[in-house]
Protein backbone atom coordinates (compact mmCIF):
# COMPACT_ATOMS: atom_id res chain seq x y z
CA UNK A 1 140.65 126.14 90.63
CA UNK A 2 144.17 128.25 89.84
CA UNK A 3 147.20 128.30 92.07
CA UNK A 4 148.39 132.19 92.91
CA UNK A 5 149.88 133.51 95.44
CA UNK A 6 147.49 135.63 97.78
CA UNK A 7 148.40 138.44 100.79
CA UNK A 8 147.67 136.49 104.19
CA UNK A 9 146.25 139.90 104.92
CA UNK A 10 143.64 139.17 102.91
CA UNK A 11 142.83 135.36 103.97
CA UNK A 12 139.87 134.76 106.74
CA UNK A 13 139.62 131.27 108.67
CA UNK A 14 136.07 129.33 108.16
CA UNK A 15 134.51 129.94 111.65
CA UNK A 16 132.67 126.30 111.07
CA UNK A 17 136.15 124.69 110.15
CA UNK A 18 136.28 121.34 111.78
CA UNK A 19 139.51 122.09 113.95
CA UNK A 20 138.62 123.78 117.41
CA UNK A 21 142.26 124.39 118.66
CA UNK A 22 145.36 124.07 117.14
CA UNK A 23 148.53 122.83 119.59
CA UNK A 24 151.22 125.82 120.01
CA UNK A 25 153.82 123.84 119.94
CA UNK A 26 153.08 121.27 117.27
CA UNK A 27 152.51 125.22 114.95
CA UNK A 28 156.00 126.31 115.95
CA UNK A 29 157.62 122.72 114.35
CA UNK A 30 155.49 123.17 111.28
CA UNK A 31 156.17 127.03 111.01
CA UNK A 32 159.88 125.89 111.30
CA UNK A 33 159.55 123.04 108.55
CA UNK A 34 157.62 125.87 106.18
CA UNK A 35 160.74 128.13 106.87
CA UNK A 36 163.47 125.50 106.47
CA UNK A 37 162.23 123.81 103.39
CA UNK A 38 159.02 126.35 101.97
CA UNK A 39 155.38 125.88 101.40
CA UNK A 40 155.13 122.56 100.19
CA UNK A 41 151.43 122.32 99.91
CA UNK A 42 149.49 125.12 98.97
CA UNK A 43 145.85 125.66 100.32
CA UNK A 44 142.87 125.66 99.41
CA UNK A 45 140.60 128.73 99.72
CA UNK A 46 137.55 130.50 98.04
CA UNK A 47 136.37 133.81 97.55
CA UNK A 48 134.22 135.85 99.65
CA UNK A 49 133.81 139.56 98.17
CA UNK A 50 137.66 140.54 97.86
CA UNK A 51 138.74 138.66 100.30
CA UNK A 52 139.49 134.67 100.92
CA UNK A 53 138.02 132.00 103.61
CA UNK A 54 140.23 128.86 104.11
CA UNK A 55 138.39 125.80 102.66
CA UNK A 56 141.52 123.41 103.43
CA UNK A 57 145.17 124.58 105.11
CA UNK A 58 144.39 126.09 108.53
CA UNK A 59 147.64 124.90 110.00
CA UNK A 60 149.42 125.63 107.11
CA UNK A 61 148.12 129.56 107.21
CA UNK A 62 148.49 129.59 111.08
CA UNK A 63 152.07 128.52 111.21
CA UNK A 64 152.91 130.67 108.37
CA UNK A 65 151.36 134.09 109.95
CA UNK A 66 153.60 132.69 113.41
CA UNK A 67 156.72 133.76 110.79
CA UNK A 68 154.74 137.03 109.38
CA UNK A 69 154.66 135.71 106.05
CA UNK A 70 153.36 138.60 103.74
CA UNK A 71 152.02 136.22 101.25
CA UNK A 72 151.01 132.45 100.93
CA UNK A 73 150.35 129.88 97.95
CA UNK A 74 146.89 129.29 97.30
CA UNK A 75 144.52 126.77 95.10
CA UNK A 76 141.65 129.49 94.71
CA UNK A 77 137.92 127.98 94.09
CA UNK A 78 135.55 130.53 92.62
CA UNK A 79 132.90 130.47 94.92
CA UNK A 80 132.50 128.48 97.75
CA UNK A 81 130.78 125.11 98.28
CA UNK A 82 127.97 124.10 99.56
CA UNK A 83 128.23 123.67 103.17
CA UNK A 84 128.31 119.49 103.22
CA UNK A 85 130.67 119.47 100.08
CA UNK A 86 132.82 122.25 101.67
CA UNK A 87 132.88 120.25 105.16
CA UNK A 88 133.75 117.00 103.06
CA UNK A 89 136.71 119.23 101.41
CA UNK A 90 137.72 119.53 105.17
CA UNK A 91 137.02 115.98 106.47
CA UNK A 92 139.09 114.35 103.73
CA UNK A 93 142.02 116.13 104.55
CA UNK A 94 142.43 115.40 108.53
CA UNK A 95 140.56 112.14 108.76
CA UNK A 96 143.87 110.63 107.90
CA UNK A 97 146.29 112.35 109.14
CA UNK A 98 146.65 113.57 112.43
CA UNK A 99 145.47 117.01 113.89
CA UNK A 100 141.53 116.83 115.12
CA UNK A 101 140.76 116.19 118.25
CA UNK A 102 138.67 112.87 118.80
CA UNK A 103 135.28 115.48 119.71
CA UNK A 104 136.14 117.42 116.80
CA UNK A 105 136.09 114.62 114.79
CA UNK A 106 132.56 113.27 116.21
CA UNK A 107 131.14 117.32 115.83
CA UNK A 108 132.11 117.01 112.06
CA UNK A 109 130.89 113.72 111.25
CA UNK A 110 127.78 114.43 113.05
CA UNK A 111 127.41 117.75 111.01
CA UNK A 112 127.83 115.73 108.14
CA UNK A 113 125.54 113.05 109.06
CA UNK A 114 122.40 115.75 109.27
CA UNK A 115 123.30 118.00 106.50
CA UNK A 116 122.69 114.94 104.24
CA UNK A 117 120.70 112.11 106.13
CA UNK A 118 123.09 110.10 105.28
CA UNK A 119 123.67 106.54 108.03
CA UNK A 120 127.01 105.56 109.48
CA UNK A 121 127.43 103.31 106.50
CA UNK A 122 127.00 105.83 104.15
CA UNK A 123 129.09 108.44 106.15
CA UNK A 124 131.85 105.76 106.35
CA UNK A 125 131.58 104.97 102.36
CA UNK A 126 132.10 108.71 101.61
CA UNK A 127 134.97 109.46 103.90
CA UNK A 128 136.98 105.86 103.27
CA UNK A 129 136.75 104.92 107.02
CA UNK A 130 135.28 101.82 108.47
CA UNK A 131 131.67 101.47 109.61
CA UNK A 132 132.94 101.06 113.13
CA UNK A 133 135.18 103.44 113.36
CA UNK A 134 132.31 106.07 112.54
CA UNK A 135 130.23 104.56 115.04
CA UNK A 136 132.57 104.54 117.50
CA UNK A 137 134.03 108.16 116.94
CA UNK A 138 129.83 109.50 116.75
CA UNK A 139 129.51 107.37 120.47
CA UNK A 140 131.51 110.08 122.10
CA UNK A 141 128.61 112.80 121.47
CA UNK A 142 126.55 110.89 124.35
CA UNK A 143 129.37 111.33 126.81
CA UNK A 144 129.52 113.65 129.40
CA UNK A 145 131.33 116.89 129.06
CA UNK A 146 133.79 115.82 131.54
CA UNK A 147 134.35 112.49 129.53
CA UNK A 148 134.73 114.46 126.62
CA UNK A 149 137.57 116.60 127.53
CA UNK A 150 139.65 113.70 129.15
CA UNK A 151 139.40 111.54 125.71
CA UNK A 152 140.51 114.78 124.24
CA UNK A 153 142.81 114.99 126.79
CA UNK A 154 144.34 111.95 125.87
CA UNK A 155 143.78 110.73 129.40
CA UNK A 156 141.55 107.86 128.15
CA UNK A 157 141.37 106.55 124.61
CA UNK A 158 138.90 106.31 122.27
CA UNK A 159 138.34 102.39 122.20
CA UNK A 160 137.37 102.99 126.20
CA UNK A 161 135.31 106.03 125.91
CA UNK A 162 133.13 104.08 123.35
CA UNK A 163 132.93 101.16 125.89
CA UNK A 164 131.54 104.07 128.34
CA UNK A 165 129.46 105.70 125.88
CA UNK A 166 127.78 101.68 125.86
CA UNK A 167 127.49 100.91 129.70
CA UNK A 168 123.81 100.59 130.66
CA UNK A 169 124.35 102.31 133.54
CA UNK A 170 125.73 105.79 135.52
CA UNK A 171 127.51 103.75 138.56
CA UNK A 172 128.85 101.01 135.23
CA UNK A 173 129.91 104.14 133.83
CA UNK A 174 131.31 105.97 136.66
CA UNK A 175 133.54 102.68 137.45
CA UNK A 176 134.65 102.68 133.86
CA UNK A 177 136.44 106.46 134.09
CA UNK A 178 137.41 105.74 137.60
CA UNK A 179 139.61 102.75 136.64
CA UNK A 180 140.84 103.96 133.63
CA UNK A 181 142.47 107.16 134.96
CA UNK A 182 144.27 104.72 137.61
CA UNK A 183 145.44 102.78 135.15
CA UNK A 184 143.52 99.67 136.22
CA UNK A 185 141.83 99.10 132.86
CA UNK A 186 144.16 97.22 130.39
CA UNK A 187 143.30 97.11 126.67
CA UNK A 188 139.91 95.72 125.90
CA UNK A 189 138.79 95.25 129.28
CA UNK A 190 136.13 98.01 128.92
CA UNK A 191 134.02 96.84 126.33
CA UNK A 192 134.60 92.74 127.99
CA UNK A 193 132.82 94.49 131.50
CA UNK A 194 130.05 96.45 130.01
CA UNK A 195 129.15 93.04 127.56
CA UNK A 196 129.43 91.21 130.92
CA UNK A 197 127.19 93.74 132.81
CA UNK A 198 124.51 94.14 129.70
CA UNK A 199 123.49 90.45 129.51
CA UNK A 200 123.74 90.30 133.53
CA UNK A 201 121.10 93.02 133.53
C-alpha cells in the first residue's frame, strides 16, 4: 500500500459500501474543514482496471468533489480484498465514529455475520464492540420498515427499538412506538414493560 495522489476523475464509490446516504449538510462542514485546513487523512482505495473503487474515505471523496477538487490523496492497495476483509476495512473505520445510520450498521454486520458464519460473539471480538451492542444493533433487522426508518430517523433510539424488536407481541409492540413518539416512554421503560409482559404471558 503507497500513498499518491490520484485524479478524483478517476475514483469510483464501492456500490456495497456500508454507508446508504450521506447528510448534505454535515458534507458541506467537512468540505469546508478539507478547504480550511487540507486533506488530513488520505483514503484508502484499490485498483480496478485503470481506475480506483473507494475501500475507506467516502465522505472524505464526497466532500472533496462538493469543492471540484481535481485530485485527492490516496493509500492505493493493489488489488482489492476479499469481500468480508474489504467490508471489515469499512466497518472498522465508522463503527467508532459517527456517520452510519443505526440500519446501516445492522445491514453490515449482518453481511458480515454470513459471509463468515461467524456468531455475535465472534462478530463483536473482530470489530472491538460489545456482545450486546451487536445483538442489539442486528435486533433492528426484525423490525418493521416503518420502525426502521424512525430509529434512523432519530425519532426513537436504539435502546427502545431493541426493546420492540423483543415484545412478544404486535399490539405490545404497537404500544411501544405509540408511546415513544409521544414522549411517554422515559429511559429504560421499554425493555422494564416487555420483561413485565413476557413472564405475564
Amino acid at each position: 500500500m503507497k500513498l499518491t495522489v490520484i485524479p478524483t476523475k478517476l475514483i469510483d464509490a464501492d456500490p456495497d459500501q456500508p454507508r446508504r446516504s450521506m447528510d448534505q449538510q454535515e458534507l458541506e462542514q467537512l468540505a469546508e474543514n478539507i478547504e480550511r485546513l487540507g486533506q488530513l487523512q488520505p483514503i484508502i482505495v484499490y485498483r480496478v482496471g485503470d481506475r480506483c473503487c473507494i475501500a475507506d474515505g467516502h465522505r472524505r471523496f464526497a466532500a472533496m468533489k462538493l469543492r471540484n477538487a481535481e485530485t485527492i490523496s490516496a493509500l492505493v492497495l493493489d488489488e482489492k480484498p476479499p469481500p468480508d476483509k474489504l467490508l471489515m476495512t469499512q466497518l472498522a473505520a465508522n463503527c467508532h465514529r459517527a456517520g452510519l445510520k443505526p440500519m446501516e450498521l445492522a445491514e453490515s454486520l449482518n453481511r458480515l455475520k454470513e459471509l463468515n458464519g461467524w456468531t455475535n460473539a465472534e462478530i463483536a471480538r473482530t470489530m472491538s464492540l460489545s456482545k450486546a451492542k451487536v445483538t442489539q444493533v442486528l435486533s433492528y433487522l426484525s423490525l418493521s420498515t416503518r420502525i426502521q426508518e424512525m430509529l434512523d430517523a432519530g425519532s426513537i433510539p436504539g435502546s427502545t427499538a431493541y426493546a420492540i424488536s423483543r415484545a412478544p407481541n404486535d399490539i405490545t409492540r404497537k404500544q411501544l412506538v405509540e408511546d415513544a413518539l409521544r414522549g411517554r416512554l422515559k429511559r429504560d421503560e421499554a425493555s422494564r414493560r416487555v420483561t413485565r409482559k413476557s413472564n405475564s404471558a
